[in-house]
C-alpha atoms as a PDB file:
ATOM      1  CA  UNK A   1     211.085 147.612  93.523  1.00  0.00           C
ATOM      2  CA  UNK A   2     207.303 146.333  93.339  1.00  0.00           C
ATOM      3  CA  UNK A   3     206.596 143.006  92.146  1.00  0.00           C
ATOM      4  CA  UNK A   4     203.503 142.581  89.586  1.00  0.00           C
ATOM      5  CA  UNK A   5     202.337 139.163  89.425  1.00  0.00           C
ATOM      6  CA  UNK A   6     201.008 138.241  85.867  1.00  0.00           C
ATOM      7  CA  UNK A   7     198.597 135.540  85.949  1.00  0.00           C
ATOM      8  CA  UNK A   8     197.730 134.216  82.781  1.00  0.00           C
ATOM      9  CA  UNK A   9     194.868 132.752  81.405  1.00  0.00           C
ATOM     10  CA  UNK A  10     194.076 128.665  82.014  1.00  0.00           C
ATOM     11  CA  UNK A  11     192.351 127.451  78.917  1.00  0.00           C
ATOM     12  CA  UNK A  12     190.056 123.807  79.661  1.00  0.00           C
ATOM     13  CA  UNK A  13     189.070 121.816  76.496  1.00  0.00           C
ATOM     14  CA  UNK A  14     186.180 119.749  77.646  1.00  0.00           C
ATOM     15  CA  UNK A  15     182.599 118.552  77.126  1.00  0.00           C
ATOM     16  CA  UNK A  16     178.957 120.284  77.682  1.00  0.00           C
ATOM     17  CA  UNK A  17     178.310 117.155  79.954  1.00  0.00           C
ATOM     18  CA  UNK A  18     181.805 116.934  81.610  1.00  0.00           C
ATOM     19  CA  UNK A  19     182.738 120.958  82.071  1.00  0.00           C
ATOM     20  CA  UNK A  20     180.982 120.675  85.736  1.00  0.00           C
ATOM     21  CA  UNK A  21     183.150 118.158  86.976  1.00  0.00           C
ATOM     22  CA  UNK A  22     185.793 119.529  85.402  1.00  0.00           C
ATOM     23  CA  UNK A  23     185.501 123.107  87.444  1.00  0.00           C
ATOM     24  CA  UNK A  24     184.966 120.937  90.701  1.00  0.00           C
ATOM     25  CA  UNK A  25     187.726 119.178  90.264  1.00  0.00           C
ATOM     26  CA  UNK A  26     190.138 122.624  89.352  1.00  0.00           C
ATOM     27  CA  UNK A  27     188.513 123.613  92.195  1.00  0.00           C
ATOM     28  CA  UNK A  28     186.890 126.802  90.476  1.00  0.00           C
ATOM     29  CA  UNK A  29     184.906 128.600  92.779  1.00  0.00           C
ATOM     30  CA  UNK A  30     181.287 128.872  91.585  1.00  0.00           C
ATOM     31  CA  UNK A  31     181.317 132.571  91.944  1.00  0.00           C
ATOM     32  CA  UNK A  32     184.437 133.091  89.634  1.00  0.00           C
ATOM     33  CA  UNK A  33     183.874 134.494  86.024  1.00  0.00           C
ATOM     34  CA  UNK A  34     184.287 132.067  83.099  1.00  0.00           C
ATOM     35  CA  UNK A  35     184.299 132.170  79.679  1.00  0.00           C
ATOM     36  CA  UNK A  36     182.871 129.125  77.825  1.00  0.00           C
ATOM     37  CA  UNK A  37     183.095 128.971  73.808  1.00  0.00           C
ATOM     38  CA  UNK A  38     180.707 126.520  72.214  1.00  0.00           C
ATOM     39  CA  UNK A  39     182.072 125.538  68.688  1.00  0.00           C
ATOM     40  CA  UNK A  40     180.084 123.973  65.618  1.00  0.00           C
ATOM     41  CA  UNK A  41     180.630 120.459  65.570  1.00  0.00           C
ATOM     42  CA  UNK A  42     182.981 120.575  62.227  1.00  0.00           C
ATOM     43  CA  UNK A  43     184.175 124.195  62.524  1.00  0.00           C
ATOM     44  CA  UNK A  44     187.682 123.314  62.569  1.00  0.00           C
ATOM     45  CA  UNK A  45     186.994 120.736  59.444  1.00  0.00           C
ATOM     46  CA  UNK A  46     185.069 124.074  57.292  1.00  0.00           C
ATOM     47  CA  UNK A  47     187.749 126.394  58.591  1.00  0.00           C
ATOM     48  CA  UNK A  48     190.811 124.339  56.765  1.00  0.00           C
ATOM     49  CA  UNK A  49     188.329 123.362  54.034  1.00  0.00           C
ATOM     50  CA  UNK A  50     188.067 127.041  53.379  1.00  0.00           C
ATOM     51  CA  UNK A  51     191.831 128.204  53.875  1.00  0.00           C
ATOM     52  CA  UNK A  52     193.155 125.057  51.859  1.00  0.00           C
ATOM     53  CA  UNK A  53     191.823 126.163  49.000  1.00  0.00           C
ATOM     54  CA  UNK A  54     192.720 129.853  49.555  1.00  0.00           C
ATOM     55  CA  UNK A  55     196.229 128.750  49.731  1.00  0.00           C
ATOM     56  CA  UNK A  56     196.296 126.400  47.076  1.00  0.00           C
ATOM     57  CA  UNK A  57     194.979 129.383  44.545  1.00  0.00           C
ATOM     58  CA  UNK A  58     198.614 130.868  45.884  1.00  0.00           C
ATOM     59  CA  UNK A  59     200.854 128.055  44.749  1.00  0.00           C
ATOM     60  CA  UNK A  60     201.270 125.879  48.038  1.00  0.00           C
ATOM     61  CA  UNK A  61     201.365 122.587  47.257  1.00  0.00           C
ATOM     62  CA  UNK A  62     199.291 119.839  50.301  1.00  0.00           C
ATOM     63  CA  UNK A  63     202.847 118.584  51.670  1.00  0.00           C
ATOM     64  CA  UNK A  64     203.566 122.265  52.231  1.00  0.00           C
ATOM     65  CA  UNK A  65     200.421 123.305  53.684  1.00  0.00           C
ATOM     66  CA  UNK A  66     200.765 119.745  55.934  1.00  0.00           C
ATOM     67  CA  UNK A  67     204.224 120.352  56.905  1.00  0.00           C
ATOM     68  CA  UNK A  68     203.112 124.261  58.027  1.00  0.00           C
ATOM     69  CA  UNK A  69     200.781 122.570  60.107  1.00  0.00           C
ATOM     70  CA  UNK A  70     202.707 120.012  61.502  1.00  0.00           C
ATOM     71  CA  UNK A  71     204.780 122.981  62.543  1.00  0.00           C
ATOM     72  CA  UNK A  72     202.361 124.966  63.804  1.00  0.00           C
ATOM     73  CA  UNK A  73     201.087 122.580  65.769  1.00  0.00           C
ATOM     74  CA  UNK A  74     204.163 121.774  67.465  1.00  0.00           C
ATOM     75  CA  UNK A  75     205.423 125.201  68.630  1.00  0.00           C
ATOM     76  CA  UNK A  76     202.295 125.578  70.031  1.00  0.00           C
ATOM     77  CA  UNK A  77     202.326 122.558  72.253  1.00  0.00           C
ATOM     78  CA  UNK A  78     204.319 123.407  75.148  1.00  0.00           C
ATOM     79  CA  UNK A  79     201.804 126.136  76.099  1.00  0.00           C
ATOM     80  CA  UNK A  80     198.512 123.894  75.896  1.00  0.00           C
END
């Protein structure tokens, strides 16, 4: 039987100033490939903006859109 070993992704939330120190201290060598996403400084406040109102206009009331959320946010936790 062969064995395949899966690695998966590491995702690193951290600052333009801080992402060096970050790597060194991860011990990422500086000839491995990264990917680095910069993101507008209120993308994520836009983004629910603009799908609040998209699910309003199909009935959901704010304590159900909060509570999906809420949700969301929590089965999502244990693999950040």
């Amino acid at each position: 039987m062969v064995r395949v070993m899966v690695i998966k992704p590491e995702f690193i939330e951290s600052t333009a100033g801080q992402i060096t120190a970050e790597l060194t201290r991860r011990r990422i060598s500086p000839d491995q490939r990264i990917m680095i996403t910069i993101e507008p400084d209120d993308w994520i406040a836009e983004a629910r903006k603009f799908a609040r109102t998209q699910v309003i206009e199909e009935g959901w009331t704010d304590a159900e859109i909060d509570r999906l959320i809420d949700e969301e946010r929590t089965a999502v936790q244990p693999y950040l």
